[in-house]
N, C-alpha and C. Protein backbone atom coordinates (compact mmCIF):
# COMPACT_ATOMS: atom_id res chain seq x y z
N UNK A 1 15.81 35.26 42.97
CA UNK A 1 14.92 34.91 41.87
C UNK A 1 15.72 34.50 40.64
N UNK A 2 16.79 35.41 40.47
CA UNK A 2 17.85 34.91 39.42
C UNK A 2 18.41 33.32 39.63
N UNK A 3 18.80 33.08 40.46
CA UNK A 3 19.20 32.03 40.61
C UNK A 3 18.23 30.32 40.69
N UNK A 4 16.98 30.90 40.74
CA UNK A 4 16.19 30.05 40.88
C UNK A 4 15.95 29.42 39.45
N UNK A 5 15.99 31.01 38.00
CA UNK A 5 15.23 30.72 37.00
C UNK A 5 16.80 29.83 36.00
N UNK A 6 17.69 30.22 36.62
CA UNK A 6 19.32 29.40 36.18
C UNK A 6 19.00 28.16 36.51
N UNK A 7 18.60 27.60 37.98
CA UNK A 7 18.90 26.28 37.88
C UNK A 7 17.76 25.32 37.07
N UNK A 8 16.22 25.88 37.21
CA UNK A 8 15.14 25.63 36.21
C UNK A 8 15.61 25.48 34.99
N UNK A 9 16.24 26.00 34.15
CA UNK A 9 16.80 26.02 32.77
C UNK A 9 18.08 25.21 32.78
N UNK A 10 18.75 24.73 33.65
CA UNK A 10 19.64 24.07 33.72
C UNK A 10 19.01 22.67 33.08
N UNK A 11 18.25 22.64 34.69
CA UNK A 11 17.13 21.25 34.63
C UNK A 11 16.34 20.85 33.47
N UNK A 12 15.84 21.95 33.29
CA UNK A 12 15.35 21.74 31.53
C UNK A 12 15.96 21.01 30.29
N UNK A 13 17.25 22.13 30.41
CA UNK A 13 18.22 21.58 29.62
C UNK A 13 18.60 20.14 29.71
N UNK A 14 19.53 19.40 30.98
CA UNK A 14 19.57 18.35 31.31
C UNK A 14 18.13 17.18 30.65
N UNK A 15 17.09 17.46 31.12
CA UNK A 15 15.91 16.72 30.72
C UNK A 15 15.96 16.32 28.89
N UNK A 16 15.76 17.78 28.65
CA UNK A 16 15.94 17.61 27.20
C UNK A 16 16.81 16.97 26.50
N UNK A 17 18.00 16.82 26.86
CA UNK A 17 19.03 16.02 26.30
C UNK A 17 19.15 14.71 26.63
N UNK A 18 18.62 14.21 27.69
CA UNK A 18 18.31 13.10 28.29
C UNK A 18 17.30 12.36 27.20
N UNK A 19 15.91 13.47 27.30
CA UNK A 19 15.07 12.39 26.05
C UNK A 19 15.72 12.51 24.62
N UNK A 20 16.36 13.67 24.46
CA UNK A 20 16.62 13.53 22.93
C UNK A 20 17.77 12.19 22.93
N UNK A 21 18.83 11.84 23.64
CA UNK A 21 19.88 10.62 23.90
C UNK A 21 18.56 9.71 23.78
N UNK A 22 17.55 9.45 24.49
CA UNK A 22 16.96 8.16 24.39
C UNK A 22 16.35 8.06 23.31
N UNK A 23 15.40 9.33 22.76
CA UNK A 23 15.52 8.92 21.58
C UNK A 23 16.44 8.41 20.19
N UNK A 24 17.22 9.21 20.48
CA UNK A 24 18.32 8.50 19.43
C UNK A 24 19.03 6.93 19.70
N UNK A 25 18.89 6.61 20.73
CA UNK A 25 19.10 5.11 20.88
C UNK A 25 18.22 4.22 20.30
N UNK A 26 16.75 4.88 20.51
CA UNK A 26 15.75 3.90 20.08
C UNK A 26 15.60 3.86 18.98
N UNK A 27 16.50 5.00 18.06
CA UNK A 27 16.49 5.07 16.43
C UNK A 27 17.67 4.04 15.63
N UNK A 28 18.67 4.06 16.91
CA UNK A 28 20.08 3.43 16.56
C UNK A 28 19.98 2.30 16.90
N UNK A 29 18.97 1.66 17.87
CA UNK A 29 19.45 0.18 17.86
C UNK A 29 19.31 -0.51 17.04
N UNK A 30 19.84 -1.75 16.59
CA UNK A 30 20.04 -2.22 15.34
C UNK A 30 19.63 -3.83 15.69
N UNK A 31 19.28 -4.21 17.32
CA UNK A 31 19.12 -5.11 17.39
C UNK A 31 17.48 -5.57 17.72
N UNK A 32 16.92 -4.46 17.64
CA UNK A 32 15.78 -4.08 17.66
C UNK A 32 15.13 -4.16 16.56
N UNK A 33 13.82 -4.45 16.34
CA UNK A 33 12.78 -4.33 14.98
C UNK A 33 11.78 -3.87 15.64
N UNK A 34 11.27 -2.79 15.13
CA UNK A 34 9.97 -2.22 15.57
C UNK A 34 8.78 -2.37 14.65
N UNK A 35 7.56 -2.70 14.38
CA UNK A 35 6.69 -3.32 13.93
C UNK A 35 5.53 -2.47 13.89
N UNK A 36 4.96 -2.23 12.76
CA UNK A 36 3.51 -1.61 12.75
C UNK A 36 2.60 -2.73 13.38
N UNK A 37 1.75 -3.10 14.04
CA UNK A 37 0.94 -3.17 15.02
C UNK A 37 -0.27 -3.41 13.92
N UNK A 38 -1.05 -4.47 14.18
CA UNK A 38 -2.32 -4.89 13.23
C UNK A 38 -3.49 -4.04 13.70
N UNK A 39 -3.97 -3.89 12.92
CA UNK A 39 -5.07 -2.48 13.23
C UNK A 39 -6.22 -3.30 13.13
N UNK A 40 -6.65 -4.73 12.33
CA UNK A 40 -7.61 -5.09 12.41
C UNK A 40 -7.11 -6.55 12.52
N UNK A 41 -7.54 -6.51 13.59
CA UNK A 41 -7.45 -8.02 14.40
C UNK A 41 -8.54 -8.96 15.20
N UNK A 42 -8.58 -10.33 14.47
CA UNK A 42 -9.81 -11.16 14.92
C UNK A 42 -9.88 -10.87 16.63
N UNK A 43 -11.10 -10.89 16.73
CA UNK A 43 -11.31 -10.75 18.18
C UNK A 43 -11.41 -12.06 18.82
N UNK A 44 -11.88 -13.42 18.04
CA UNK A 44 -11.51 -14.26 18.36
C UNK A 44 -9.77 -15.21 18.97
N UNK A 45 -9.58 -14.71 17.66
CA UNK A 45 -8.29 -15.59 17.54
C UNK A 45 -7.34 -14.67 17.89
N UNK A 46 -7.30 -13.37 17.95
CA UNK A 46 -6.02 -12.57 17.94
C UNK A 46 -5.18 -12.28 17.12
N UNK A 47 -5.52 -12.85 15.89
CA UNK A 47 -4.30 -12.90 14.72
C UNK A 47 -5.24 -11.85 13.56
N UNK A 48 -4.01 -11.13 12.84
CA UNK A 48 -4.74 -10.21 11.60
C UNK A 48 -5.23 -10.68 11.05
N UNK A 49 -6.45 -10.06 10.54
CA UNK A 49 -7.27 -10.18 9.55
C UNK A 49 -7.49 -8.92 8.43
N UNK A 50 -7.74 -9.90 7.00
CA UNK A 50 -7.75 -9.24 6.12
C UNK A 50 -8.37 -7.50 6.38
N UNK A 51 -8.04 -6.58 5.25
CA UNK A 51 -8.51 -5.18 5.52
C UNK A 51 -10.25 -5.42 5.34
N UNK A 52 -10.78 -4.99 5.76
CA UNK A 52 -12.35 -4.95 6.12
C UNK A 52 -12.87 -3.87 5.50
N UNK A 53 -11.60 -3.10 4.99
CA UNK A 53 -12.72 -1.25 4.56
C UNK A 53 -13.12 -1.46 3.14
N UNK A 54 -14.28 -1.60 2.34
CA UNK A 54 -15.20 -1.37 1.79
C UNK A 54 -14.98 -0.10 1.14
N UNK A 55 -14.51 -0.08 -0.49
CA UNK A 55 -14.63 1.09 -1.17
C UNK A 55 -15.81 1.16 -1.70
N UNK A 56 -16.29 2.54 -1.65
CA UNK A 56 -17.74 2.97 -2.37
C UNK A 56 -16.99 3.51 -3.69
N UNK A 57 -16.23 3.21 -4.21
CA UNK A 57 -16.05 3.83 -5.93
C UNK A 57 -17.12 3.53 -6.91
């Protein structure tokens, strides 16, 4: 049983460092641009459109 819960935590370990490395690549690449994403977009055309939200002040 000992040996079972060693290699589980091994594996864990391994995993974890694995995503934390990929994450940090995807923070470090430099040749990369990552982009906020249009939240309101013509359904026609596909392209952004102005903000739509309506203040009640």
């Amino acid at each position: 049983m000992k040996t079972i819960l060693i290699v589980l935590a091994i594996a864990v370990g391994v995993v974890a460092l694995m995503v934390a490395g990929l994450g940090v690549k995807m923070l470090m690449h430099k040749e990369k641009e990552f982009k906020r994403p249009c939240a309101n977009a013509d359904p026609k055309t596909g392209r952004c459109a102005n903000c739509t939200c309506k203040s009640k002040r």
